[in-house]
Protein backbone atom coordinates (compact mmCIF):
# COMPACT_ATOMS: atom_id res chain seq x y z
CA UNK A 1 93.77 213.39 149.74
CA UNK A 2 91.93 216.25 147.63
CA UNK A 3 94.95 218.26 147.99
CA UNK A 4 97.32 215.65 146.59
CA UNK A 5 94.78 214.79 144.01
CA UNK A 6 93.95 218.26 143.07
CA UNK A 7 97.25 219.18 142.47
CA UNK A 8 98.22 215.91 140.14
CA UNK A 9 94.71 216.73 138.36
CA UNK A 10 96.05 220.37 137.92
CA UNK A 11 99.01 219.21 136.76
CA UNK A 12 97.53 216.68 134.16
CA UNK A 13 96.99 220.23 132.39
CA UNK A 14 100.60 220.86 132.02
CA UNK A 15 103.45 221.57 134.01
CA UNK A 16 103.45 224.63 136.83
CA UNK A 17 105.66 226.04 139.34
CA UNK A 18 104.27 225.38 143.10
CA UNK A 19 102.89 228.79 143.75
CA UNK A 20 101.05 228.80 140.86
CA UNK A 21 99.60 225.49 141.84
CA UNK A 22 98.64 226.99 145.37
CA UNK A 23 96.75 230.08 143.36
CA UNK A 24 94.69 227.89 140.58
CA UNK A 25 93.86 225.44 143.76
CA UNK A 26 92.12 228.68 145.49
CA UNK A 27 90.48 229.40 142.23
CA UNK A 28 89.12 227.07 141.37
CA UNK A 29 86.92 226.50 144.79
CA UNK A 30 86.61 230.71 145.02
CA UNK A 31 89.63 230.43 147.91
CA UNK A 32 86.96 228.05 149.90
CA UNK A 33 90.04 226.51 150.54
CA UNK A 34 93.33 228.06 151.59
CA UNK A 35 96.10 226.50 151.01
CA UNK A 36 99.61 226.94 153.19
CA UNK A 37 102.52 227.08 150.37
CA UNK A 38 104.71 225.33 152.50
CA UNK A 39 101.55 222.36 152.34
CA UNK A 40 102.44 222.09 148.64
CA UNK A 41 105.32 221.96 148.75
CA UNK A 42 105.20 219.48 151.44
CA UNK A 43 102.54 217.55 148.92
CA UNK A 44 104.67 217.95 145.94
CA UNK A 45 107.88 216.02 147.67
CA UNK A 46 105.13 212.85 148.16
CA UNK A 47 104.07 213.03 145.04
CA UNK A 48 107.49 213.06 143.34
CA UNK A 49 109.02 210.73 145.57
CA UNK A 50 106.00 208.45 144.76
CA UNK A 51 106.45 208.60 141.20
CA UNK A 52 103.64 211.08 140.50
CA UNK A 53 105.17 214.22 139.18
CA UNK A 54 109.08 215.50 138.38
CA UNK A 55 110.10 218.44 138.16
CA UNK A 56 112.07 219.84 135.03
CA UNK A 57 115.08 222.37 135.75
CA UNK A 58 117.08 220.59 138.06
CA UNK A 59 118.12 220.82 141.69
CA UNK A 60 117.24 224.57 141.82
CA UNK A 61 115.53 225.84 145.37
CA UNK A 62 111.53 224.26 145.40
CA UNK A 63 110.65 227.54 144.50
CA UNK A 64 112.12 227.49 141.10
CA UNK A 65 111.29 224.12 140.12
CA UNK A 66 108.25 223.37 137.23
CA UNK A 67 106.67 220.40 137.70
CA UNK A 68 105.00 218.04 135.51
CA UNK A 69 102.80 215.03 135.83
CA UNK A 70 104.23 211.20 134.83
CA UNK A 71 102.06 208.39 133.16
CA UNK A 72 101.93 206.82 136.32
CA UNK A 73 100.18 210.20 137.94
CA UNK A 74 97.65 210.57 135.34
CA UNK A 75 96.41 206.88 135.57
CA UNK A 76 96.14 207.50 139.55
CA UNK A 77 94.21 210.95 138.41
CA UNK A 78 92.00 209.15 136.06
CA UNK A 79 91.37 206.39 138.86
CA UNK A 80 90.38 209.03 141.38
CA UNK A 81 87.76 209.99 139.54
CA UNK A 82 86.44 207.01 138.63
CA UNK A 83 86.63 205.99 142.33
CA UNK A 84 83.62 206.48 144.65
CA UNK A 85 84.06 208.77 147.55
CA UNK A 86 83.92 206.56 150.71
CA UNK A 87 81.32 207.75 153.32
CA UNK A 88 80.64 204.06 154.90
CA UNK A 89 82.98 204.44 157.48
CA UNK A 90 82.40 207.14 160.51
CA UNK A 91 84.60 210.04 160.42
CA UNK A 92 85.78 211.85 163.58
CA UNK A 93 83.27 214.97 163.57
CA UNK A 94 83.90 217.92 166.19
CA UNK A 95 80.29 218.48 166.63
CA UNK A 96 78.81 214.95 167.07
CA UNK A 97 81.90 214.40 169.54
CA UNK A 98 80.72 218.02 171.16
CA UNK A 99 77.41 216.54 171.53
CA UNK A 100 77.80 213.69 172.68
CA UNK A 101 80.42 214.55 175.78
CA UNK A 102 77.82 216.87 176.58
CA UNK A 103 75.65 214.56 177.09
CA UNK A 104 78.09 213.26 179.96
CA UNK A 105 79.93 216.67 181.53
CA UNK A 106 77.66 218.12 183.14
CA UNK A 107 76.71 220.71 180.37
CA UNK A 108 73.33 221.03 178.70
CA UNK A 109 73.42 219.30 175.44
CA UNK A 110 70.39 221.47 174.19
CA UNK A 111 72.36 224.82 174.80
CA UNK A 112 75.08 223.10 172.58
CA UNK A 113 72.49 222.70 169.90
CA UNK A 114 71.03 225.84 170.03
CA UNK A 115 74.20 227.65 169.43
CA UNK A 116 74.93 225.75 167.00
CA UNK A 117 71.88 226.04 165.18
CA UNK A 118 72.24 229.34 165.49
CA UNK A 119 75.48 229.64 163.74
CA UNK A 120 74.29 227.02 161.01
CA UNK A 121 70.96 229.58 160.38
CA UNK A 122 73.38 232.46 159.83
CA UNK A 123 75.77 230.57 157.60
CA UNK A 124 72.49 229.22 155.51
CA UNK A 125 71.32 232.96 154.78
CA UNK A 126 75.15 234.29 154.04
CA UNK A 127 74.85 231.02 151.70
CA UNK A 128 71.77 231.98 150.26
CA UNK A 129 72.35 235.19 149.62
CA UNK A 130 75.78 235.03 148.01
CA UNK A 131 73.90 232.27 145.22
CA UNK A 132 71.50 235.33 144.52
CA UNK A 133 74.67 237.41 143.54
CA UNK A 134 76.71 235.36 141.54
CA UNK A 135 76.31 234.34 137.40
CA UNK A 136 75.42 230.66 137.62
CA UNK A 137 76.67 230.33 133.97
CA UNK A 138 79.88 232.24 133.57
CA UNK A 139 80.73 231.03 137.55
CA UNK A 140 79.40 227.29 137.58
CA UNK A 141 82.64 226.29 139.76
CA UNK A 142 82.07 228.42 142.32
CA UNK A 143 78.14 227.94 142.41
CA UNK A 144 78.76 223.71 142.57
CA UNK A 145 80.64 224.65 146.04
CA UNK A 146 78.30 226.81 147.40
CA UNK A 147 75.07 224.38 146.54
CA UNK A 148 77.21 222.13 148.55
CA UNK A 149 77.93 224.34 151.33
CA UNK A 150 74.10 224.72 151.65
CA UNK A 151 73.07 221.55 151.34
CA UNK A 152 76.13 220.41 154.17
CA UNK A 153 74.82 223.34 156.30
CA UNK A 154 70.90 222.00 155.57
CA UNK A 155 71.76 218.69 156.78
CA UNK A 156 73.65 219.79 159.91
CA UNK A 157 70.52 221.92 161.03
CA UNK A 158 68.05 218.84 160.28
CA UNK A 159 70.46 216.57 162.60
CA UNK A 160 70.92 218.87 165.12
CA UNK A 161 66.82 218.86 164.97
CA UNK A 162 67.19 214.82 164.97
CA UNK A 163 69.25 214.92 168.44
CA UNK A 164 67.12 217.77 170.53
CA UNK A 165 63.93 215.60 169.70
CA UNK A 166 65.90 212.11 170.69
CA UNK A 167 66.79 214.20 173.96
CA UNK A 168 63.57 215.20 174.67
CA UNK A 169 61.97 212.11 174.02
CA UNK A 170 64.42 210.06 176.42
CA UNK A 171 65.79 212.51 179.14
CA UNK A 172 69.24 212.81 179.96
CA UNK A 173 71.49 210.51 178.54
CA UNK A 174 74.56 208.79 180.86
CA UNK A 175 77.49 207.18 180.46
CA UNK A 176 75.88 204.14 181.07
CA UNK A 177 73.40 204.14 178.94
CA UNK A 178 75.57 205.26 175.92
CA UNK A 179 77.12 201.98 176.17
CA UNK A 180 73.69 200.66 175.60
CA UNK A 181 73.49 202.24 171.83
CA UNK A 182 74.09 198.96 169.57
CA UNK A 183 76.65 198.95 167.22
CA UNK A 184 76.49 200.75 163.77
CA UNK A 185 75.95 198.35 160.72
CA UNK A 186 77.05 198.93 157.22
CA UNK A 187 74.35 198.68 154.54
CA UNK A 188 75.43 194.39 154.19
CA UNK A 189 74.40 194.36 157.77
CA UNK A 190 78.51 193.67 159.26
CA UNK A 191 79.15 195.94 161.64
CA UNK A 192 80.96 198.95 161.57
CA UNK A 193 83.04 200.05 164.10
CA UNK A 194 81.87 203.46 165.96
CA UNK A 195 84.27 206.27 166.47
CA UNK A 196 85.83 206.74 169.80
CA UNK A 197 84.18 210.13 170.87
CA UNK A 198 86.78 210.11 174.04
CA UNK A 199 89.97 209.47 171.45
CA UNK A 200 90.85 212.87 170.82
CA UNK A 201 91.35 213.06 174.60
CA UNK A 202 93.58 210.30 174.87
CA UNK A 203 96.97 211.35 175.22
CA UNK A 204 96.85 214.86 175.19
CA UNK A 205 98.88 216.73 177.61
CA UNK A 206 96.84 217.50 181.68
């Protein structure tokens, strides 16, 4: 979703060719985030199928073609912004999944947690000192990302804190007694329904 509604937010500006889409996308977040040409490319068909955007010069090759944003592209632009980001519902996270099958495999959840807190430390001073080098007035784009890359990296250090001392405190965890965690609850007190930490398993080739 940021990519599709980065690029129609781009394009609100006026009309661009797709790799010069892909290049303002990297500037804009200081090439934080790559982007694969053939992704948007792949974006820009959805979005002109979808009514978003058209392009302008015909049925040349999709590296030829300029693209522009419709009415109905910059109301769905304007509504993305005035929409809340949605962090009520549990997203599928690597490292709480890591964690947590630890807890059940065998392995030593607290050597999972120190590595990663390791690697969290080291990203928080490369953080750090890249703010110290940058002009936080003539490069406020680029210093917005990187407060939230600290604070992201902050947070992940104090929960990885969180789960050593809620190991500590109760021992080894079990498959049994995971089932025993009660249900997560939304902030109207209806219940939410956990992610799966076995899901990404499911399925995949033995």
């Amino acid at each position: 979703m940021v990519v599709r509604n980065g690029l129609l937010v781009m394009l609100d500006s006026g009309p661009k060719y797709g790799y010069q889409l892909k290049m303002e996308f990297e500037h804009r977040t200081n090439n934080v985030w790559a982007l694969n040409i053939g992704q948007v490319y792949t974006t820009l068909a959805r979005l002109e199928r979808d009514g978003l955007i058209e392009h302008l010069n015909g049925d040349e090759s999709d590296t030829h073609q300029l693209y522009q944003i419709t009415d109905l592209g910059r109301r769905e632009a304007r509504e993305w912004f005035a929409t809340p980001v949605d962090r009520g519902t549990p997203r599928r996270n690597e490292l709480s999944m890591k964690v947590i099958l630890s807890l059940c495999s065998g392995q030593d959840p607290r050597q999972v947690i120190q590595i990663q807190r390791a690697a969290a430390v080291k990203r928080l001073q490369e953080y750090t000192l890249l703010k110290t080098e940058i002009d936080t007035q003539s490069d406020l784009a680029w210093v917005i990302m990187l407060d939230s890359m600290l604070v992201e990296t902050e947070a992940e250090v104090r929960w990885l804190d969180l789960v050593e001392a809620r190991i500590i405190e109760s021992g080894p965890l079990t498959v049994q007694n995971l089932a025993d965690i009660p249900p997560l609850a939304s902030a109207d007190g209806c219940p939410v329904e956990a992610p799966d930490p076995t899901s990404e398993l499911k399925g995949a080739p033995r």
